[in-house]
N, C-alpha and C. Protein backbone atom coordinates (compact mmCIF):
# COMPACT_ATOMS: atom_id res chain seq x y z
N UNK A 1 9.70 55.93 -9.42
CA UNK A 1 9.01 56.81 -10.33
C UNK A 1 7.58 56.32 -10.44
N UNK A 2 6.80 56.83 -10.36
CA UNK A 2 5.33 56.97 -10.38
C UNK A 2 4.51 57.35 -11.83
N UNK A 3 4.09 56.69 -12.70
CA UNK A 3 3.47 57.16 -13.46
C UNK A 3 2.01 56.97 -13.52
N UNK A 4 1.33 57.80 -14.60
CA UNK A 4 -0.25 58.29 -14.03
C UNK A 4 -0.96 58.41 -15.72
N UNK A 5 -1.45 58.13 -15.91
CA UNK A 5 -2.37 58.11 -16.78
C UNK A 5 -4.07 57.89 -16.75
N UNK A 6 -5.06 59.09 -16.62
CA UNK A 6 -6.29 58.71 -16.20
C UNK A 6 -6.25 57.83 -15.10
N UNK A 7 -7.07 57.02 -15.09
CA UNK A 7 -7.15 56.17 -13.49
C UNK A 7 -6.29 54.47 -13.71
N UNK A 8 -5.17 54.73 -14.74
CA UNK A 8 -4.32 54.06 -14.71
C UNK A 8 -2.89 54.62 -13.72
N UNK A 9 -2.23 53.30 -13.20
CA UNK A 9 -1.13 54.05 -12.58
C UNK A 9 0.32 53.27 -12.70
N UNK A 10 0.90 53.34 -12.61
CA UNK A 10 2.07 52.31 -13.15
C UNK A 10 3.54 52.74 -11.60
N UNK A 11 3.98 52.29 -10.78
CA UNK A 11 5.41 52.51 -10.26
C UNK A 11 5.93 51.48 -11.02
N UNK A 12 7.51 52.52 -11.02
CA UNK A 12 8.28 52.28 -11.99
C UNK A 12 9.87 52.13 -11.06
N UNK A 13 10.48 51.04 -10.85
CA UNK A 13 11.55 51.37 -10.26
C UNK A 13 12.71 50.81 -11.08
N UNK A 14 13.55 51.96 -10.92
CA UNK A 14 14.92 52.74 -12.06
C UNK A 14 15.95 52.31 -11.22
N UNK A 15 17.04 50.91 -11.38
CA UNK A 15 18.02 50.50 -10.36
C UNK A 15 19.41 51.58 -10.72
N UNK A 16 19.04 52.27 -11.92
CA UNK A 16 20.42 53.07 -12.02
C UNK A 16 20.14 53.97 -12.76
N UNK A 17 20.85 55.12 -13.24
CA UNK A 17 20.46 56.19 -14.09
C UNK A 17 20.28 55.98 -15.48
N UNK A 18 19.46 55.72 -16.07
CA UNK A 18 19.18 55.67 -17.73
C UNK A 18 20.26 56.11 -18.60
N UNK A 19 19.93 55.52 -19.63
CA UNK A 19 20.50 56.25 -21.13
C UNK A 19 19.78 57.53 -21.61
N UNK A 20 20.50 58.51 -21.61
CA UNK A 20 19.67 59.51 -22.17
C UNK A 20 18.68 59.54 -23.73
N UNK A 21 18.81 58.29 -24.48
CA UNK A 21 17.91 57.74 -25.81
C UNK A 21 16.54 57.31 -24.69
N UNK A 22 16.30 57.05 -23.52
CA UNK A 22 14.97 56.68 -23.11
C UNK A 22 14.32 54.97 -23.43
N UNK A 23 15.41 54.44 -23.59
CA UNK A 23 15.10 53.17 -23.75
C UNK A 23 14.94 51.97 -22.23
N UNK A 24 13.98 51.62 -22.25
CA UNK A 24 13.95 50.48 -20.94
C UNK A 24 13.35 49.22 -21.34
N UNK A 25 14.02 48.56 -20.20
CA UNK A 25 14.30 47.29 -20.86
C UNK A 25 13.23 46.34 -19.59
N UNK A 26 12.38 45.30 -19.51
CA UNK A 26 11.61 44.92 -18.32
C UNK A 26 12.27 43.60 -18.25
N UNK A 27 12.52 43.32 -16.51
CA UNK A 27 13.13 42.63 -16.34
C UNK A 27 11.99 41.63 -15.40
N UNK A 28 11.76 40.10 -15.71
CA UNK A 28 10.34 39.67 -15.38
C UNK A 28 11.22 38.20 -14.67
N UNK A 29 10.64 38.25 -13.25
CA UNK A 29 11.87 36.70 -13.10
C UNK A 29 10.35 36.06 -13.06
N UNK A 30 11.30 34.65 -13.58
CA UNK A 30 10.26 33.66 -13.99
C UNK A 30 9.87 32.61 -12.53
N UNK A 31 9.65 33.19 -11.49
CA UNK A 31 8.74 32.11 -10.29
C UNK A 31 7.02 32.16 -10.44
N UNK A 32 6.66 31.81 -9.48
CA UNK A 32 5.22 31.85 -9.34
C UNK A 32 4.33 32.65 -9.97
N UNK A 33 5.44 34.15 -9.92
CA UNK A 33 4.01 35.31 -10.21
C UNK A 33 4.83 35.71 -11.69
N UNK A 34 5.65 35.47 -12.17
CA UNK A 34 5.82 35.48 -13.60
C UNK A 34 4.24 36.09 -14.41
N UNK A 35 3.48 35.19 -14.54
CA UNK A 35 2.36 35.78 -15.08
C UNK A 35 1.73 37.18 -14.75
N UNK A 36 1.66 37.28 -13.56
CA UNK A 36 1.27 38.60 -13.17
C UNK A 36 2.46 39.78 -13.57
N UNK A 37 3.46 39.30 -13.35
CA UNK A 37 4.83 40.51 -13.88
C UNK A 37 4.90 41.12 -15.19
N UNK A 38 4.36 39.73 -16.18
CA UNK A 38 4.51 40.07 -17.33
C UNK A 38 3.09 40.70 -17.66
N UNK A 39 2.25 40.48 -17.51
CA UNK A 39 0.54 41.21 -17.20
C UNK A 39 1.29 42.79 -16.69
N UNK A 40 1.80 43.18 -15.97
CA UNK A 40 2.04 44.43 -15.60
C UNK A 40 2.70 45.05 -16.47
N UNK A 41 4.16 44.23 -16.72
CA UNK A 41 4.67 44.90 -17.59
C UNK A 41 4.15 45.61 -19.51
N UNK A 42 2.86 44.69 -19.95
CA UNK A 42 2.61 45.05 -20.40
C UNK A 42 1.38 46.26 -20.56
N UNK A 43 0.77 46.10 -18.84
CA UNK A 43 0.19 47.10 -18.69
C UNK A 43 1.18 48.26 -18.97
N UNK A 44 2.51 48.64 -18.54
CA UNK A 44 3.35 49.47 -18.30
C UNK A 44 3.20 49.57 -19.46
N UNK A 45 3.46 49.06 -20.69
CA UNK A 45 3.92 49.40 -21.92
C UNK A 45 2.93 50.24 -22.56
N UNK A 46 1.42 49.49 -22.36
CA UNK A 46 0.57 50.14 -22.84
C UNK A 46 0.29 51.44 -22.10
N UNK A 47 0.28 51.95 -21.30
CA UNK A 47 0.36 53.38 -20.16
C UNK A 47 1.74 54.22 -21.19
N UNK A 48 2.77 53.75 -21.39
CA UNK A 48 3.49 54.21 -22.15
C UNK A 48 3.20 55.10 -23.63
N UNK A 49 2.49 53.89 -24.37
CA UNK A 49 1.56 54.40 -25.77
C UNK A 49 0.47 55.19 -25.90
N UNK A 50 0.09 55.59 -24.57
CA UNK A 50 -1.51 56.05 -24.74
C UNK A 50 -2.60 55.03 -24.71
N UNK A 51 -2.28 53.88 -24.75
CA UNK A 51 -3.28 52.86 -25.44
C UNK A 51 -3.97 52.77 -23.90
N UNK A 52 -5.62 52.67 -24.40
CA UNK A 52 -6.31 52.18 -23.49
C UNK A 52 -6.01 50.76 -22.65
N UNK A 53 -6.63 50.98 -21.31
CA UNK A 53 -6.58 49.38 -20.91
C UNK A 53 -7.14 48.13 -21.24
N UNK A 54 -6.76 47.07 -21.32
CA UNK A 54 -7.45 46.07 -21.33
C UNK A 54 -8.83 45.78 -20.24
N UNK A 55 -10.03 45.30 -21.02
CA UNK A 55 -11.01 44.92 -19.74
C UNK A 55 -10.50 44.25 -18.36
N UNK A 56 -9.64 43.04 -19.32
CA UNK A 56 -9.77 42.27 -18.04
C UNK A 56 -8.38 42.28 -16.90
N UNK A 57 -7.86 44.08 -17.53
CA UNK A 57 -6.33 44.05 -17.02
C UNK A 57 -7.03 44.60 -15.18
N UNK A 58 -8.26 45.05 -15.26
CA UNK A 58 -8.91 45.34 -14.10
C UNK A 58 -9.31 44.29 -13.23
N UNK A 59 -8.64 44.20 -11.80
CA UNK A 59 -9.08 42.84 -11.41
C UNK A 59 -10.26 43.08 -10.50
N UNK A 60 -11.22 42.03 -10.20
CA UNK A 60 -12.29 42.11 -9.83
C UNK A 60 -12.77 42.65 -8.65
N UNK A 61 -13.65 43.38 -8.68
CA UNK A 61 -14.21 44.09 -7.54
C UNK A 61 -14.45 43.36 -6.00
N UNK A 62 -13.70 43.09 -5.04
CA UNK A 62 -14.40 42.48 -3.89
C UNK A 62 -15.60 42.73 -3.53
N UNK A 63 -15.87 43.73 -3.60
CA UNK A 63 -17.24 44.32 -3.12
C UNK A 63 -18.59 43.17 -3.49
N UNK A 64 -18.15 43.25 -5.38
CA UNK A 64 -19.09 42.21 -6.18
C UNK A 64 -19.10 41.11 -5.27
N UNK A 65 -17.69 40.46 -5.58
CA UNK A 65 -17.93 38.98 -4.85
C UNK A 65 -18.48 39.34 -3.87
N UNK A 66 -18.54 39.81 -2.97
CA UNK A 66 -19.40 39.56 -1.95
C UNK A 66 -20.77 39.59 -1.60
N UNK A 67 -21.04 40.38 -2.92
CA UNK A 67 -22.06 40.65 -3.27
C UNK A 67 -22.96 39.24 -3.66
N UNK A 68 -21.99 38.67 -5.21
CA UNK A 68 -22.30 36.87 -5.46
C UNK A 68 -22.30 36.21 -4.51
N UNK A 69 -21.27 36.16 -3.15
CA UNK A 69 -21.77 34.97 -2.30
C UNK A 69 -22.77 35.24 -1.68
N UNK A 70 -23.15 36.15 -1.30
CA UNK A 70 -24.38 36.67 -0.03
C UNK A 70 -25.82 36.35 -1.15
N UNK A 71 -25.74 36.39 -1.81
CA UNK A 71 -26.92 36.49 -3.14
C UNK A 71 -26.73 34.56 -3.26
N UNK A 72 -25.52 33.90 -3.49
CA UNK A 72 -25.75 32.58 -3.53
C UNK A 72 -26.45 32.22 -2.54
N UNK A 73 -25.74 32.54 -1.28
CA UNK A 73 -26.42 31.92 0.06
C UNK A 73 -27.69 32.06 0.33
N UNK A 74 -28.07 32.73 -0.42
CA UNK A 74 -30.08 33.20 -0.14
C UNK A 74 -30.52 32.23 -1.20
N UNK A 75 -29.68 32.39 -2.30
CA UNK A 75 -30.36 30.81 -3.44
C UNK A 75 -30.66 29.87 -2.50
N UNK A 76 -29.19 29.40 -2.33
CA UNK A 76 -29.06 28.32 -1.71
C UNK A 76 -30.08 27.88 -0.21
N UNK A 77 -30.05 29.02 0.22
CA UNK A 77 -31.28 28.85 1.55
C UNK A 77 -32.63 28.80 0.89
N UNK A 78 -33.11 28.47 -0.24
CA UNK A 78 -34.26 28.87 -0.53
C UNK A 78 -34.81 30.05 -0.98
N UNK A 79 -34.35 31.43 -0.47
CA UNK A 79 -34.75 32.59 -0.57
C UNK A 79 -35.27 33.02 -1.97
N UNK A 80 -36.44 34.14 -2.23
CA UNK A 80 -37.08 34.65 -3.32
C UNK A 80 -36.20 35.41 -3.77
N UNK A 81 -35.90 35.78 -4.92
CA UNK A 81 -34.96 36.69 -5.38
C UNK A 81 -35.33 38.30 -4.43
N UNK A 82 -36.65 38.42 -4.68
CA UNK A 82 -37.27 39.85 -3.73
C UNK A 82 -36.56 39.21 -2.51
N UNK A 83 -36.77 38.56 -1.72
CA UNK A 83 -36.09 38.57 -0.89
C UNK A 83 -34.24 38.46 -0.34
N UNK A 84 -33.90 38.15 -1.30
CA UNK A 84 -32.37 38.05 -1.52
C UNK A 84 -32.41 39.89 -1.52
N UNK A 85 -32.64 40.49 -2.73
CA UNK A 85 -32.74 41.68 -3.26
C UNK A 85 -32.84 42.75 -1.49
N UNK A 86 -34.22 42.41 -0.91
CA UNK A 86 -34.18 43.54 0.41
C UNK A 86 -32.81 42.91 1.70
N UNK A 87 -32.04 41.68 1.38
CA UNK A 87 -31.14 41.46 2.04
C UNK A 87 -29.85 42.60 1.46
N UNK A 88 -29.92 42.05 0.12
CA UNK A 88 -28.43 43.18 -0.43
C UNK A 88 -28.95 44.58 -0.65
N UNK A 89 -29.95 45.18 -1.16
CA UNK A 89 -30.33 46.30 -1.28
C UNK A 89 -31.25 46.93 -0.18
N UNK A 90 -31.89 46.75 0.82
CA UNK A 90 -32.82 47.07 2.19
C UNK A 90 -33.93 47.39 1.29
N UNK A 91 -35.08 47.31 2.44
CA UNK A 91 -36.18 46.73 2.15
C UNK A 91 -36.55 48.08 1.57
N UNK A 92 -36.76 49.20 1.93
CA UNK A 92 -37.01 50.76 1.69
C UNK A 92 -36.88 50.56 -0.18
N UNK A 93 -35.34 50.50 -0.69
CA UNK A 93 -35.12 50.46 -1.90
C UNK A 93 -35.55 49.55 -2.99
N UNK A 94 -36.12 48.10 -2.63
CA UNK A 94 -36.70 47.40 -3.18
C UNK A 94 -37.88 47.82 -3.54
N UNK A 95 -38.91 48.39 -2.41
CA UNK A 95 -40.06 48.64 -2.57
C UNK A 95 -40.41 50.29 -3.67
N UNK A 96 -39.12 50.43 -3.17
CA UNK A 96 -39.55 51.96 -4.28
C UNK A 96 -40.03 52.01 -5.48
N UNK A 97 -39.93 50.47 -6.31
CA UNK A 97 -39.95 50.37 -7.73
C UNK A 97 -41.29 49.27 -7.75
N UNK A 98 -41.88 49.02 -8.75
CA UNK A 98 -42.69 47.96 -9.15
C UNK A 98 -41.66 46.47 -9.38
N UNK A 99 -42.03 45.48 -8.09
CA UNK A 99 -41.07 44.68 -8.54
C UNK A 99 -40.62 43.54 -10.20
N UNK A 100 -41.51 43.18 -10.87
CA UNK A 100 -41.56 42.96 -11.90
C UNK A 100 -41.15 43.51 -13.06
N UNK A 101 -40.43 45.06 -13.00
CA UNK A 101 -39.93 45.66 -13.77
C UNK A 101 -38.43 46.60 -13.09
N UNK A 102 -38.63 45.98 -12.04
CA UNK A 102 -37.24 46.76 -11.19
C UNK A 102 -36.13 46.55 -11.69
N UNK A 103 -35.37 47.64 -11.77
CA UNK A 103 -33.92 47.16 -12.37
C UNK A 103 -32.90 46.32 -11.00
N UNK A 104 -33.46 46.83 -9.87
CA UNK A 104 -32.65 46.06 -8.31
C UNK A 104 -32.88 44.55 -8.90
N UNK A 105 -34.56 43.77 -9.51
CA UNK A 105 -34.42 42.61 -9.40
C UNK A 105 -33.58 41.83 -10.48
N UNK A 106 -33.74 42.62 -11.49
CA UNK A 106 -32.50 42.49 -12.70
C UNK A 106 -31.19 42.12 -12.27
N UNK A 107 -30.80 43.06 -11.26
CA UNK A 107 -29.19 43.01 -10.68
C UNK A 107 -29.44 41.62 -9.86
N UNK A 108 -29.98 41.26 -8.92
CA UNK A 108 -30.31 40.39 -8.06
C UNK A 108 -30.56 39.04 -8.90
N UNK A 109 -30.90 39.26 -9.88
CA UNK A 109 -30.87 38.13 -10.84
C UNK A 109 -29.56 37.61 -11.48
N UNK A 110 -28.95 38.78 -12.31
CA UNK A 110 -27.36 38.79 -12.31
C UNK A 110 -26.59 38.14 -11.20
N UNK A 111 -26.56 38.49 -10.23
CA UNK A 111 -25.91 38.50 -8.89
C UNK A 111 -26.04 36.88 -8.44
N UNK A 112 -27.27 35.95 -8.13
CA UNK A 112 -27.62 34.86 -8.09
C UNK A 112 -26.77 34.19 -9.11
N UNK A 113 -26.94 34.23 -10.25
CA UNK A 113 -26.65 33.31 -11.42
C UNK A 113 -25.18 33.66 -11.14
N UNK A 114 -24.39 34.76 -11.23
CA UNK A 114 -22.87 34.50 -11.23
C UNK A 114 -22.75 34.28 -9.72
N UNK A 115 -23.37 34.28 -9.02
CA UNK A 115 -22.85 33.51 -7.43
C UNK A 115 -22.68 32.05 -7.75
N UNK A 116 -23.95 31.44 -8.45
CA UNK A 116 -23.91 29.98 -8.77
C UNK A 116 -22.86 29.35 -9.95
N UNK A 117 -22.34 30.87 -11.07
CA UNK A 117 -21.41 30.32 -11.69
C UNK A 117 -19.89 30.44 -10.84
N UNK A 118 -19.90 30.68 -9.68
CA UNK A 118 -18.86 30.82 -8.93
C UNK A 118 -18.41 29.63 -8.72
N UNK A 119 -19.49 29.02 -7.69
CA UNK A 119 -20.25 27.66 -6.92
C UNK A 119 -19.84 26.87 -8.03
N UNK A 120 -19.70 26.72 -9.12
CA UNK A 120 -19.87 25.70 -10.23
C UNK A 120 -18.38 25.29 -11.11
N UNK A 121 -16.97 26.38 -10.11
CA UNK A 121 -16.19 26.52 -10.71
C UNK A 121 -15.57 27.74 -11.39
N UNK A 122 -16.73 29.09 -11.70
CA UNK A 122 -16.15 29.99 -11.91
C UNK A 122 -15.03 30.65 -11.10
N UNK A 123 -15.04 30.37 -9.89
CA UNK A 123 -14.22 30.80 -8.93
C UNK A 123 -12.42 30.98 -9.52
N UNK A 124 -12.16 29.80 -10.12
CA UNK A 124 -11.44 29.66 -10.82
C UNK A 124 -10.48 31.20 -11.42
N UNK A 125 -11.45 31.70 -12.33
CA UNK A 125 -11.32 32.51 -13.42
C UNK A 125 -10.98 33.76 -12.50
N UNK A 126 -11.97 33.95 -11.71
CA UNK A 126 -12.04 34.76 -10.74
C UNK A 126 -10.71 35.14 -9.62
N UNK A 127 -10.14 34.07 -9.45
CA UNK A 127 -8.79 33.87 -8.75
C UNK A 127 -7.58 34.55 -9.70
N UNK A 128 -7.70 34.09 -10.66
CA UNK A 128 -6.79 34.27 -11.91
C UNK A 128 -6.35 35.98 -11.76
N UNK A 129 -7.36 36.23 -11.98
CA UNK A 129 -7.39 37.65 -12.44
C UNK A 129 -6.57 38.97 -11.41
């Protein structure tokens, strides 16, 4: 069974035919991924209530990270943030804006600093999720 709520989604698998009262019961075995089971299952519950998701029930974008390491590695090489910036964004889109007030160097700034809180151990948190 498949359930759907906005751009939440929940499968649901039913080992036998229900009670017609609608009651279910989550069954979570306790190895390795225990944590993650029970993280779902209460996603499930909440998809159940209507209740919005949790922030951090969303796990992290790969895209980003890749975004943080490629942005560390230009720290780390030395690189100018403008120049980090026409590596992840091309040179065309950098220049479109006044750089000193660009919102690209804003992001590129973001992007550096959590690459280096990666580098520093954030990675950690990041795994978790």
């Amino acid at each position: 069974m498949l359930l759907q709520s906005g751009r939440d989604q929940c499968q649901l698998w039913l080992p036998e035919r229900q009670a017609g009262d609608g009651t279910l019961a989550a069954v979570i075995l306790l190895d390795e991924l225990a944590p993650q089971r029970a993280e779902a299952a209460l996603r499930f519950w909440r998809l159940l209530r209507d209740k919005p998701p949790r922030r951090a029930e969303h796990p992290p974008d790969p895209r980003r990270a890749f975004s943080l390491l490629r942005a560390l590695d230009g720290h780390l090489d030395g690189a100018s943030y403008r120049q980090i910036a026409e590596r992840l964004f091309g040179k065309a889109r950098v220049a479109a804006d006044p750089w000193k007030t660009a919102s690209l160097r804003d992001a590129t700034i973001r992007l550096v600093r959590g690459g280096v809180a990666l580098m520093r151990g954030g990675y950690r948190k990041f795994l978790k999720k």
